[in-house]
C-alpha atoms as a PDB file:
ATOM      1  CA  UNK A   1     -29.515 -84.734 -79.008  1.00  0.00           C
ATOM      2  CA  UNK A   2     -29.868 -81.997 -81.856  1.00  0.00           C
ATOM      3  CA  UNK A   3     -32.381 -83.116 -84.646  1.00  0.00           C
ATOM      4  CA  UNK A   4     -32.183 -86.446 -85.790  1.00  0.00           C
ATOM      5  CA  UNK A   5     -33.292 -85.479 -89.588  1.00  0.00           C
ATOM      6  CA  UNK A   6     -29.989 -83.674 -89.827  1.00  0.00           C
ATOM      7  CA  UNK A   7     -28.210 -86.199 -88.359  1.00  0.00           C
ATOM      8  CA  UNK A   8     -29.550 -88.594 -90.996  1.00  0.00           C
ATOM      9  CA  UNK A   9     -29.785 -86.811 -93.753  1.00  0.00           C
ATOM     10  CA  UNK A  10     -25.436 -86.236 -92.979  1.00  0.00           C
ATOM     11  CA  UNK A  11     -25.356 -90.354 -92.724  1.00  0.00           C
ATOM     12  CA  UNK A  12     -27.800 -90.489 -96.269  1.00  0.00           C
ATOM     13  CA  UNK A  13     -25.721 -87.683 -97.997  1.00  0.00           C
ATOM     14  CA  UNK A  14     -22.251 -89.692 -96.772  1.00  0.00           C
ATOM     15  CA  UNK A  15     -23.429 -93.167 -97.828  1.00  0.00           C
ATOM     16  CA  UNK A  16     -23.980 -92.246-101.049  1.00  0.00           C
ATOM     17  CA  UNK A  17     -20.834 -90.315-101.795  1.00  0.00           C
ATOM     18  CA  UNK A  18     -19.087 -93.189-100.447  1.00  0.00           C
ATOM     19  CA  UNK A  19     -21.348 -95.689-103.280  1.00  0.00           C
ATOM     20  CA  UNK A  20     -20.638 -92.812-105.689  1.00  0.00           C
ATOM     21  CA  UNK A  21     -16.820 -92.808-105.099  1.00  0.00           C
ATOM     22  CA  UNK A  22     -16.178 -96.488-105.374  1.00  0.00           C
ATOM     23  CA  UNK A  23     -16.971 -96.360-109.705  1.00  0.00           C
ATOM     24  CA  UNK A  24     -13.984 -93.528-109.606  1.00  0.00           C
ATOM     25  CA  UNK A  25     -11.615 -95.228-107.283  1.00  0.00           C
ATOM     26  CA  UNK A  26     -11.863 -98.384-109.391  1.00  0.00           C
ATOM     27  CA  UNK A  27     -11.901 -97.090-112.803  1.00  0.00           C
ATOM     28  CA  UNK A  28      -8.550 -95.032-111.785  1.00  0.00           C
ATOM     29  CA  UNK A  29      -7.128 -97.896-110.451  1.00  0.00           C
ATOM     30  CA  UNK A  30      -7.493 -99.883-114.110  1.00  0.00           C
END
């Protein structure tokens, strides 16, 4: 297994582009 840190830190960095992306998907969807 390569370092965990990076491995989280990909998972962190993706969950919060997903949370950031939801806003935009709904407010071009109105």
């Amino acid at each position: 297994m390569s370092n965990p840190i990076i491995h989280l830190e990909e998972i962190r960095k993706s969950y919060f582009m997903g949370k950031h992306e939801l806003p935009v998907l709904k407010g071009l969807s109105l």
